[in-house]
Protein backbone atom coordinates (compact mmCIF):
# COMPACT_ATOMS: atom_id res chain seq x y z
CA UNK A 1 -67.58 59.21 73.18
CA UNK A 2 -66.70 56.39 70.37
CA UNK A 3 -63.60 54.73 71.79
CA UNK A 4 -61.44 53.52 69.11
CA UNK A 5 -60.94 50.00 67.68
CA UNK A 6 -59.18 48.11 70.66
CA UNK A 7 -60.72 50.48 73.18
CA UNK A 8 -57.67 51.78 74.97
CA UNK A 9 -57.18 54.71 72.94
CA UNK A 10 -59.70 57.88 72.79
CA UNK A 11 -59.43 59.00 69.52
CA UNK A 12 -55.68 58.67 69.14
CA UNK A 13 -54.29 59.26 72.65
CA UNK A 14 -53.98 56.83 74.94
CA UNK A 15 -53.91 57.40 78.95
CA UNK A 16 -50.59 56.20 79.29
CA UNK A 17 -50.52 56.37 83.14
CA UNK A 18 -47.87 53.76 84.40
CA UNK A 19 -43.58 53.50 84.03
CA UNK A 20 -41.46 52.09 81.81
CA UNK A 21 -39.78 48.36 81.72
CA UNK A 22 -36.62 48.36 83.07
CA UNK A 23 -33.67 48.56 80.10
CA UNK A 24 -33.20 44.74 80.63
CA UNK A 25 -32.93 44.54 76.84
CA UNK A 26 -33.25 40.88 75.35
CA UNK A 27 -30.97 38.11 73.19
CA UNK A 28 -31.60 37.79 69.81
CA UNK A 29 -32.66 33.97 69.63
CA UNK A 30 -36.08 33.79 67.53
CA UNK A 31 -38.18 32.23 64.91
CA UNK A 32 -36.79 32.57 61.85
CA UNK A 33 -37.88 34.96 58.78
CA UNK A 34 -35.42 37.39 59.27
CA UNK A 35 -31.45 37.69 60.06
CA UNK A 36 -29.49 39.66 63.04
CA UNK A 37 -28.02 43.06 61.67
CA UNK A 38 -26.69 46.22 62.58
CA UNK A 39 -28.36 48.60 59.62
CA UNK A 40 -31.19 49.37 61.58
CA UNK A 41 -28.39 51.17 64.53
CA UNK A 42 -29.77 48.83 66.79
CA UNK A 43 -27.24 46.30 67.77
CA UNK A 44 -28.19 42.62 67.25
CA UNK A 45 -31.71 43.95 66.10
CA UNK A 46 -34.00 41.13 63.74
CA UNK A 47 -34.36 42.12 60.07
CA UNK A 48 -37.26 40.66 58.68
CA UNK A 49 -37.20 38.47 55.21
CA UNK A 50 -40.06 40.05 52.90
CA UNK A 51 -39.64 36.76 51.25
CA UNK A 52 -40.81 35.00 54.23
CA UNK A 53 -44.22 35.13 53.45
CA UNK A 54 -44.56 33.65 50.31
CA UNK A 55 -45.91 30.42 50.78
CA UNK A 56 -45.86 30.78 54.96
CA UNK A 57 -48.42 28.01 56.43
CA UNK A 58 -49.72 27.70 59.83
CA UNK A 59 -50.74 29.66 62.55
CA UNK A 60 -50.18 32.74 63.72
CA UNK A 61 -51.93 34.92 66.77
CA UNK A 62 -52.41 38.43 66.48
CA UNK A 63 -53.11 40.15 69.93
CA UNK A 64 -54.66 43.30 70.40
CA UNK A 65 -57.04 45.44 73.53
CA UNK A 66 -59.96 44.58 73.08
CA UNK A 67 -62.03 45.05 70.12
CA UNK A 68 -64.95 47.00 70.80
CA UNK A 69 -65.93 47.76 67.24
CA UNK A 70 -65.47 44.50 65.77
CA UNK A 71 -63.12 45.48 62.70
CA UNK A 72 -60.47 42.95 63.93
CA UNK A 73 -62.84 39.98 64.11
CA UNK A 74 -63.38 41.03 60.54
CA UNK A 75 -60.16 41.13 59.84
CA UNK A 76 -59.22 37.77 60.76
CA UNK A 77 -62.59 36.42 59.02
CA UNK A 78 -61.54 37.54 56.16
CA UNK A 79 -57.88 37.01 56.29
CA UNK A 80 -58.89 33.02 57.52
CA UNK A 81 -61.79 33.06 54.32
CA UNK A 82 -59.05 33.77 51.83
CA UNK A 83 -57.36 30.39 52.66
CA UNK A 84 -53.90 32.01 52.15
CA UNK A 85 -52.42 28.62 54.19
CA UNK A 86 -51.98 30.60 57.02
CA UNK A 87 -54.07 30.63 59.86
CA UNK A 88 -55.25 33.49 62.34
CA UNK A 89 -56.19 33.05 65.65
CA UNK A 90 -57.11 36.40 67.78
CA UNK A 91 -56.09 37.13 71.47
CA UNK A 92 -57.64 40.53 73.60
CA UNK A 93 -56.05 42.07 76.02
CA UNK A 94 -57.46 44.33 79.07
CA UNK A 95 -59.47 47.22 77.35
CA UNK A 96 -56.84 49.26 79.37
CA UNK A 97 -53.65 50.85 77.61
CA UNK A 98 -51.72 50.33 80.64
CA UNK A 99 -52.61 47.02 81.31
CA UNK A 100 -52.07 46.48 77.31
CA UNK A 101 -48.70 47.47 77.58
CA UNK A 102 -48.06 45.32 80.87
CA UNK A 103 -49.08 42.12 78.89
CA UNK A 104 -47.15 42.95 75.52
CA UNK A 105 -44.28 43.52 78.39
CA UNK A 106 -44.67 40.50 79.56
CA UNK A 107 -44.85 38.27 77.03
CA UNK A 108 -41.68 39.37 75.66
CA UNK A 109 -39.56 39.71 78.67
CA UNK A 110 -40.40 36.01 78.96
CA UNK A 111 -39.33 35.48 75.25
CA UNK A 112 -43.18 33.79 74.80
CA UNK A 113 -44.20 32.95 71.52
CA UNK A 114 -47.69 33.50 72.30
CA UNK A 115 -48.06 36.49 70.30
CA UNK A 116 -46.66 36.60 66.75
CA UNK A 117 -47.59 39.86 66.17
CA UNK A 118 -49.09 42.95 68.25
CA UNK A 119 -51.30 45.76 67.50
CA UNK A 120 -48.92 48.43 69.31
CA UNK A 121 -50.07 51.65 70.08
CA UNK A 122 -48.04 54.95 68.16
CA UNK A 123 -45.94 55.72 71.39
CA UNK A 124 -44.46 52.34 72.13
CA UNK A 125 -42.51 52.09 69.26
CA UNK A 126 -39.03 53.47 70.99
CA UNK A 127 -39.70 51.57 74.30
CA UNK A 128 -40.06 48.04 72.41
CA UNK A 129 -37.72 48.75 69.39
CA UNK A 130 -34.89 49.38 72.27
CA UNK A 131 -35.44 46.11 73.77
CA UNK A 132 -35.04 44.32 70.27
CA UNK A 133 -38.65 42.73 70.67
CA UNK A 134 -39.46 43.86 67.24
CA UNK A 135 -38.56 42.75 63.61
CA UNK A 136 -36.96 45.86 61.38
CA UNK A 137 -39.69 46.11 58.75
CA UNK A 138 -37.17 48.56 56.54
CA UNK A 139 -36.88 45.84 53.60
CA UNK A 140 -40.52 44.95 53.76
CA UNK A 141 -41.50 48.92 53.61
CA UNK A 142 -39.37 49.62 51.13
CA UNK A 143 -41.29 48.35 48.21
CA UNK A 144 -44.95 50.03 49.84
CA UNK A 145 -43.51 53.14 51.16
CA UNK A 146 -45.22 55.75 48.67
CA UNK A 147 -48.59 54.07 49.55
CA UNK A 148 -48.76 55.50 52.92
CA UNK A 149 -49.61 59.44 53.99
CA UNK A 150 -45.39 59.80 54.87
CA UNK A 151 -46.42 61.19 58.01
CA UNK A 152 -47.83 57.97 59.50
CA UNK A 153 -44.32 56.30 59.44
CA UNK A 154 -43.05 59.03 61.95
CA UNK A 155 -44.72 56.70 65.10
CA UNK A 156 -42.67 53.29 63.54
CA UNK A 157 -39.11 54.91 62.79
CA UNK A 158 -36.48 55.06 65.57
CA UNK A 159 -32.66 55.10 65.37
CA UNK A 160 -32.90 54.40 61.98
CA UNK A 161 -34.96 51.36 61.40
CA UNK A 162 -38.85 51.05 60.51
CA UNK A 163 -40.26 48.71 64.01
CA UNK A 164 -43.40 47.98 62.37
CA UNK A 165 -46.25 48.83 59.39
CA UNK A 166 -48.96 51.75 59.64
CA UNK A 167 -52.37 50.37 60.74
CA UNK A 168 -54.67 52.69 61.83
CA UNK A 169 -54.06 56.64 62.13
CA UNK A 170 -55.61 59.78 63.56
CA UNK A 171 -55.36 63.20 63.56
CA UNK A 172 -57.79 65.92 65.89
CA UNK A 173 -60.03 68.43 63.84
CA UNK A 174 -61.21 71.93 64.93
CA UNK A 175 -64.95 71.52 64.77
CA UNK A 176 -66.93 75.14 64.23
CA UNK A 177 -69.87 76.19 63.97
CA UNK A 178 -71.32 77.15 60.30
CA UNK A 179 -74.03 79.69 61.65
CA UNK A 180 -71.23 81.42 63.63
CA UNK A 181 -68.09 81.09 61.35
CA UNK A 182 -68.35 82.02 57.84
CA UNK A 183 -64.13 80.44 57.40
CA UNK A 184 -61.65 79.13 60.00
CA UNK A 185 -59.40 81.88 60.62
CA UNK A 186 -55.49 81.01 59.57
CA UNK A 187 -53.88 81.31 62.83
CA UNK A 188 -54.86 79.72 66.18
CA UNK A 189 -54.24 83.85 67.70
CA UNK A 190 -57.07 84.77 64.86
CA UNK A 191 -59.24 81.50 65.87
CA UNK A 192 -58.99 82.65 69.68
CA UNK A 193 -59.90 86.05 68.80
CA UNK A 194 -62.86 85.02 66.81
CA UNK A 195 -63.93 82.69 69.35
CA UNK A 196 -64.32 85.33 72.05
CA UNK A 197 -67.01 87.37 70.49
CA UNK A 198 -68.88 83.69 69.60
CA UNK A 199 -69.23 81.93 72.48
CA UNK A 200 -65.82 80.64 73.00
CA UNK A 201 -63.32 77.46 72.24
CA UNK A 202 -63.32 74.35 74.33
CA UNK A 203 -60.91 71.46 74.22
CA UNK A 204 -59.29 68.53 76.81
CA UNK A 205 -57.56 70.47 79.34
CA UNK A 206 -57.50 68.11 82.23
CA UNK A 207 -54.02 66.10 83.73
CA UNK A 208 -53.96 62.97 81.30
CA UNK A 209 -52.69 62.06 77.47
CA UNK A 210 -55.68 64.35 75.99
CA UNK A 211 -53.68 67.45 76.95
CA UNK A 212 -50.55 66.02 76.46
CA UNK A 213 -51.57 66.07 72.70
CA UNK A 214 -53.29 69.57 72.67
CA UNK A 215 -50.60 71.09 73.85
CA UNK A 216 -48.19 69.68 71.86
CA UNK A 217 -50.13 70.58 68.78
CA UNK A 218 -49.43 74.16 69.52
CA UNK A 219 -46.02 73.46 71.06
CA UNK A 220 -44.88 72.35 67.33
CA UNK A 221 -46.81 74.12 65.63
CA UNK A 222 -45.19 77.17 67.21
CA UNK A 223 -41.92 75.68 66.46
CA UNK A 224 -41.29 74.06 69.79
CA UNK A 225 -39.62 70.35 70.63
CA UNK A 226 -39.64 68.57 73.06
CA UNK A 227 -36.50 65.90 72.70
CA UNK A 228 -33.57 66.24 70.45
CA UNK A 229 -33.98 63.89 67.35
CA UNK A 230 -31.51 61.14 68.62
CA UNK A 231 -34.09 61.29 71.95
CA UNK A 232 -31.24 62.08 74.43
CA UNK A 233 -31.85 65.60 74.95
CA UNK A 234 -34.83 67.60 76.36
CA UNK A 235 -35.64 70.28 74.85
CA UNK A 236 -39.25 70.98 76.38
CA UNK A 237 -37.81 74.47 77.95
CA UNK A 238 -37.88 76.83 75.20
CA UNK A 239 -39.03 80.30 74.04
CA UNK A 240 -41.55 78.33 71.47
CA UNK A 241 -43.09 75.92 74.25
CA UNK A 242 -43.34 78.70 77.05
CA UNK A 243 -45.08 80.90 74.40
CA UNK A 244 -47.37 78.40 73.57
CA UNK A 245 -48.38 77.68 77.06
CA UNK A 246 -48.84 81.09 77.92
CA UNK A 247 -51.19 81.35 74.78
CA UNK A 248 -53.82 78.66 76.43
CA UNK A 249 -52.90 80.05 79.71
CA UNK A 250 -53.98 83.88 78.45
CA UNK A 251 -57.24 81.94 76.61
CA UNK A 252 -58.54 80.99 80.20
CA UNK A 253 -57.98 84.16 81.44
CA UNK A 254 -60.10 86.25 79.36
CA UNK A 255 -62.29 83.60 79.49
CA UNK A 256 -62.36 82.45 75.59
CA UNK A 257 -62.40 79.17 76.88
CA UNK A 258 -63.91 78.78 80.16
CA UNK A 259 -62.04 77.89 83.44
CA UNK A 260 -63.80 74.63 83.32
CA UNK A 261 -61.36 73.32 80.59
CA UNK A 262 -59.27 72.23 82.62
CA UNK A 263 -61.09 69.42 84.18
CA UNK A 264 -62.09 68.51 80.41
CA UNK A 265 -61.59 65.05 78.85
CA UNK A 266 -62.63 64.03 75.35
CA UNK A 267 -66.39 63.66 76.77
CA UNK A 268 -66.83 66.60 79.22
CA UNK A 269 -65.63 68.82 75.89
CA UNK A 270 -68.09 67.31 73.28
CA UNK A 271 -70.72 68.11 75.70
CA UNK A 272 -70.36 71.59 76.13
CA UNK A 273 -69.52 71.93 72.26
CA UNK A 274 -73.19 70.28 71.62
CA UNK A 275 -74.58 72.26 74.01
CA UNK A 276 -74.72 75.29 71.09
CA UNK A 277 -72.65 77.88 73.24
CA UNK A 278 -68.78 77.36 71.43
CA UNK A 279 -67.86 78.17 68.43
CA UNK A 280 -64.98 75.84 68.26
CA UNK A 281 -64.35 72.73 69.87
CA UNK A 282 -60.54 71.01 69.17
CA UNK A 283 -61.16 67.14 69.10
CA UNK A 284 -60.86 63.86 67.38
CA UNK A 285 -62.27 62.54 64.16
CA UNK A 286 -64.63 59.77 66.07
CA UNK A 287 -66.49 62.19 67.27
CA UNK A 288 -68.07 63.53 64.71
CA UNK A 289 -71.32 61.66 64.31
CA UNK A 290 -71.83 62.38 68.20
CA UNK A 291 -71.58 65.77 67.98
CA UNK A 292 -73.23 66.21 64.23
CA UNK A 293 -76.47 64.31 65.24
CA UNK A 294 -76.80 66.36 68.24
CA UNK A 295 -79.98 68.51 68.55
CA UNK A 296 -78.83 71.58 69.20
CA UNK A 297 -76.00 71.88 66.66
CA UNK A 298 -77.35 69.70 64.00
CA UNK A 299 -76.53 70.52 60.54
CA UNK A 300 -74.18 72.97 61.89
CA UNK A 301 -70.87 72.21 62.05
CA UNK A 302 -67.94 71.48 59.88
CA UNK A 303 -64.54 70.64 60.43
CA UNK A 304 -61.10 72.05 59.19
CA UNK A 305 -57.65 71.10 59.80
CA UNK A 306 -55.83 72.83 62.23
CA UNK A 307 -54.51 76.61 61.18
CA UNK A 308 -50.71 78.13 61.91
CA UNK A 309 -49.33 79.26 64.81
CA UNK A 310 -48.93 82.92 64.22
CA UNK A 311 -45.20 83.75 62.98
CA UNK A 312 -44.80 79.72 62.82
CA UNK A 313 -46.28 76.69 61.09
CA UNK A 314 -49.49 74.02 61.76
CA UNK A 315 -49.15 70.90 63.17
CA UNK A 316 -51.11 68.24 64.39
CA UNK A 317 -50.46 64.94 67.23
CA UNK A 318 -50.61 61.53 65.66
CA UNK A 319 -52.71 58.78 67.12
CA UNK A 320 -53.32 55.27 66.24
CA UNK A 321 -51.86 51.70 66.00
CA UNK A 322 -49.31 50.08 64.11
CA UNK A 323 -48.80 46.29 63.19
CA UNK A 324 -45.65 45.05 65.07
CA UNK A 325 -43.88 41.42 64.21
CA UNK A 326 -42.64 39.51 67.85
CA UNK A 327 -38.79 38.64 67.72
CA UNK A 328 -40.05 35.45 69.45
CA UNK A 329 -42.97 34.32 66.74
CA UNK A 330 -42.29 30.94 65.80
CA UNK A 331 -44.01 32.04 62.31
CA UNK A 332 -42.67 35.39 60.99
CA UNK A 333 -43.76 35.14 57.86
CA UNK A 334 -47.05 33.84 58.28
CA UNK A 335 -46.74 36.94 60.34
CA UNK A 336 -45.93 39.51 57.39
CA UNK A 337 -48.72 37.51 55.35
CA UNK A 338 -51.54 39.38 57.81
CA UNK A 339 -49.88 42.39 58.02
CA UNK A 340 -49.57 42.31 54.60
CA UNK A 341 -53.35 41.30 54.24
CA UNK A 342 -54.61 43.78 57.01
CA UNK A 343 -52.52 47.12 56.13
CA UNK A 344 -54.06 46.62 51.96
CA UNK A 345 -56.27 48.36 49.97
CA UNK A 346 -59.26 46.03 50.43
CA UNK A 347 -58.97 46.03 53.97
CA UNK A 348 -58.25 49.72 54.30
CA UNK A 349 -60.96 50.87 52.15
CA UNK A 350 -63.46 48.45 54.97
CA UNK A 351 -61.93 50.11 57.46
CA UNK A 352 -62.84 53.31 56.59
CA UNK A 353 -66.23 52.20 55.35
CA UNK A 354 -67.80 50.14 57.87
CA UNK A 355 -65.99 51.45 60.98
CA UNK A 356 -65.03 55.12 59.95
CA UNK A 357 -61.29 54.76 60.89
CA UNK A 358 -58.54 56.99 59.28
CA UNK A 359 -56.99 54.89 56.06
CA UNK A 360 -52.94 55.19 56.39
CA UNK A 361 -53.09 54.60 52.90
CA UNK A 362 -53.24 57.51 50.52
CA UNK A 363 -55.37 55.88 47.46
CA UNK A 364 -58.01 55.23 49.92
CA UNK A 365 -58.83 58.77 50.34
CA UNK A 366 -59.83 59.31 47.05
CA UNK A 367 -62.10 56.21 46.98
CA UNK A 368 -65.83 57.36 46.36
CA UNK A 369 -67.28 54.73 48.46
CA UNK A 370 -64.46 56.40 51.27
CA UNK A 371 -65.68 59.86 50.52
CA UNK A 372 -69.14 58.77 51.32
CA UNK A 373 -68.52 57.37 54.30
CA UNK A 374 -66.31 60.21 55.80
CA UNK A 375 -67.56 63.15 54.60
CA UNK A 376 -64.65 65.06 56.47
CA UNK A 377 -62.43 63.09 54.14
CA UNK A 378 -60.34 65.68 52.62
CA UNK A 379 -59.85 67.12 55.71
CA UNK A 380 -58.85 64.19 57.34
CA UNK A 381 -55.99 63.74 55.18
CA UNK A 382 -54.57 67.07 55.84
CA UNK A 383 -55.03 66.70 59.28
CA UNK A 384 -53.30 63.00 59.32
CA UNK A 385 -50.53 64.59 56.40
CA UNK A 386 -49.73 67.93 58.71
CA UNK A 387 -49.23 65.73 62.02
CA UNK A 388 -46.45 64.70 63.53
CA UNK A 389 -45.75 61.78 66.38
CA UNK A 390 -45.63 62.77 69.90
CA UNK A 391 -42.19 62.75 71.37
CA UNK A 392 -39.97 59.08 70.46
CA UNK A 393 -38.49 57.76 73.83
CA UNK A 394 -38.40 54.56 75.92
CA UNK A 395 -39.84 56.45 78.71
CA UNK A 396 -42.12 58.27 77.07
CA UNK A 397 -45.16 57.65 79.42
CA UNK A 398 -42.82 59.75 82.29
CA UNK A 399 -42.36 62.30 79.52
CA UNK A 400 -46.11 62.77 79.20
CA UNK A 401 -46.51 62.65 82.65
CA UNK A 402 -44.15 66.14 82.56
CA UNK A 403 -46.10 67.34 79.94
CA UNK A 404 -49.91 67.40 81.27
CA UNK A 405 -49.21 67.15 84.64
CA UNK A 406 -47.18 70.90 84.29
CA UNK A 407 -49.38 72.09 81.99
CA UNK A 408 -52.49 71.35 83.61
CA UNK A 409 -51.04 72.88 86.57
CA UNK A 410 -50.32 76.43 85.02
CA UNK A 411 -53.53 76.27 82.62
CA UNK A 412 -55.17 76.05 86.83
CA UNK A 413 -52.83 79.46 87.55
CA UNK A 414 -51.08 77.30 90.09
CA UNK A 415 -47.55 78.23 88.11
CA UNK A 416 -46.33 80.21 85.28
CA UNK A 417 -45.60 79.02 81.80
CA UNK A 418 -42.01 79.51 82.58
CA UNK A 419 -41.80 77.85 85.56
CA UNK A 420 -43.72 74.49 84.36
CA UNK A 421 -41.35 74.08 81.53
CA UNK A 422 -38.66 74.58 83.70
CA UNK A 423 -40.13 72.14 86.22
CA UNK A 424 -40.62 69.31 83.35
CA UNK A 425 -37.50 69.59 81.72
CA UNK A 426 -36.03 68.77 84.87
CA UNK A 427 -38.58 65.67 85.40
CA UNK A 428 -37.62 64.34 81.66
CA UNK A 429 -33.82 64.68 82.21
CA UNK A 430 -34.35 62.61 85.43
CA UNK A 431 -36.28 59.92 83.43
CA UNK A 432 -34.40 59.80 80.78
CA UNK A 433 -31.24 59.06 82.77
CA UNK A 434 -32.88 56.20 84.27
CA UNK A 435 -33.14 54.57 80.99
């Protein structure tokens, strides 16, 4: 399995195992680059100054996991070549999310200027935002906005303000095989039904942030949710989510995907698919020079966006990073400058190129040299476009805790679909009260 760029996130979702920082919140003494305001709803909240990066000097330190792929040593090559008058230095963290998160923690509850900006996974973005250890990006955004797939700026936008800038996206395909499925059928009940007479489905069914995401990708798509939109509210026990649950639940039993799923991460899933038996295999995007160079399978498969839910709509999970600006960075602009540099055409069109990474940038789809690269191109896009973020909360790892753990436990027959949303609606309400 090709773990992404800073290594902490397989193909878009992270194993977000540990709690939340306490709500110790944080003053509003900084750098400067930006001015203390109200309009993003978050009292005494940063605002950066667009205009603070023309003609920023000095140095700035981006810090990231660790970068297993090389694309941000390139980035800050580059971005140091072009002798803009700032300077880059790099930091890695732990190749660990949780650990990741710890030191970004850190850092800021100590009001350190060692980091002037972060590379900050999708689900962070309410946690950090809260705390007011992020510039508001809203006037910086404004002026880009229509360059970015709209969908990617669900994972930076929380109680009205924009906490950061797109960086790198994802969105999971449903891989098939071409000798077994003439066309994807257009609902996920038609897919499973399909899949039963050709060898089966398989996807990541085991207790961690893979299932968290499956799940939810049929939870919305069925017209499910999971928190009200202010965040406040669970809404995880519903008609939509039990009925979606009970749909994997019923695909185990009659054995369209084998009781074996359940212990399945992002590698244990690939395998099987490769193995020539499925039909259809739900995974991410970096997978698919694995499984398309594989023996048995090769020249095979294709991909397609995800279909409906029947009587509802499609939907996909988000995954990815975003570029986020420290409250503390002695150099806010020079900052903005490399976010500016990194989240660009140039830079997204290398991206996608020379590491295969999802462009949040809709021009670079159509690129021919992009096309080339990522022959699932077209698909990708739909997939990223039809996605939506996974639930926005400062304790969001508990709230993914509630949702794998419970599901995971009925998808074993341990409980009913009714009883494990009932069990982690009652586990969110406790941790959101604690926030």
């Amino acid at each position: 399995m090709r773990l992404n760029r800073h290594a902490a996130v397989l193909f878009g979702c992270a194993a977000l195992m540990g709690g939340v920082v306490a709500a110790c919140g944080s003053d509003d003494s900084s750098g400067g680059g930006g001015a203390t305001s109200s309009s993003s709803k978050i009292e005494g909240a940063k605002v950066i100054d667009p205009k603070s990066m023309n003609g920023a000097k000095g140095t700035v330190t981006l810090c990231t996991g660790k970068d297993t792929l090389g694309d941000t040593h390139d980035l800050v090559d580059r971005f140091n070549a072009a002798k803009t008058g700032v300077t880059v230095k790099l930091t890695e963290f732990s190749p660990s999310a949780d650990q990741q998160r710890e030191q970004f923690i850190q850092r800021q509850q100590a009001k350190s200027g060692d980091c002037d900006l972060f590379s900050s996974d999708v689900v962070w973005t309410a946690e950090f935002a809260t705390q007011k250890w992020l510039y508001e990006m809203s006037p910086y955004i404004e002026s880009r906005k229509s360059e970015f797939v709209p969908s990617t700026f669900d994972t930076i936008s929380y109680r009205g303000g924009v906490w950061g800038v797109p960086w790198h996206t994802d969105a999971a395909f449903l891989y098939y095989r071409k000798d077994k499925v003439s066309s994807v059928p257009p609902t996920w009940q038609d897919v499973y039904k399909d899949a039963a007479s050709k060898g089966g489905i398989v996807y990541q069914g085991a207790a961690y942030e893979g299932l968290t995401c499956d799940f939810l990708e049929l939870a919305y798509a069925a017209g499910g949710q999971v928190l009200s939109p202010d965040g406040k509210k669970v809404l995880i026990n519903s008609p939509e989510n039990v009925q979606a649950l009970q749909f994997m639940m019923d695909g185990i039993k009659n054995k369209t995907a084998p009781k074996a799923v359940i212990t399945y991460m992002e590698t244990e899933s690939r395998n099987q698919f490769v193995t020539g038996k499925p039909a259809y295999l739900r995974t991410w995007p970096g997978d698919y020079s694995l499984i398309t160079k594989a023996p048995k399978v090769k020249g095979k498969v294709a991909v397609a966006p995800f279909p409906s839910f029947e009587g509802a709509g499609k939907a996909g999970i988000l995954g990815g990073h975003n570029l986020v600006i420290s409250v503390y960075s002695k150099n806010p602009g020079g900052a903005l400058k490399l976010v500016d540099f990194a989240t660009g055409p140039e830079m997204m069109k290398l991206y996608s190129t020379k590491y295969a990474e999802a462009p949040v940038l809709n021009a670079t789809y159509e690129d021919p040299a992009v096309k080339k690269a990522l022959p699932f191109a077209p698909q990708l896009k739909q997939a990223v476009a039809q996605a939506k973020s996974r639930p926005v909360s400062e304790v969001y790892p508990q709230i993914s805790q509630a949702i794998y753990n419970n599901v995971n436990a009925a998808l074993a027959g341990r409980v009913s679909a009714q009883d494990a949303m009932k069990t982690a609606q009652s586990q969110m309400e406790k941790a959101i009260a604690t926030f």
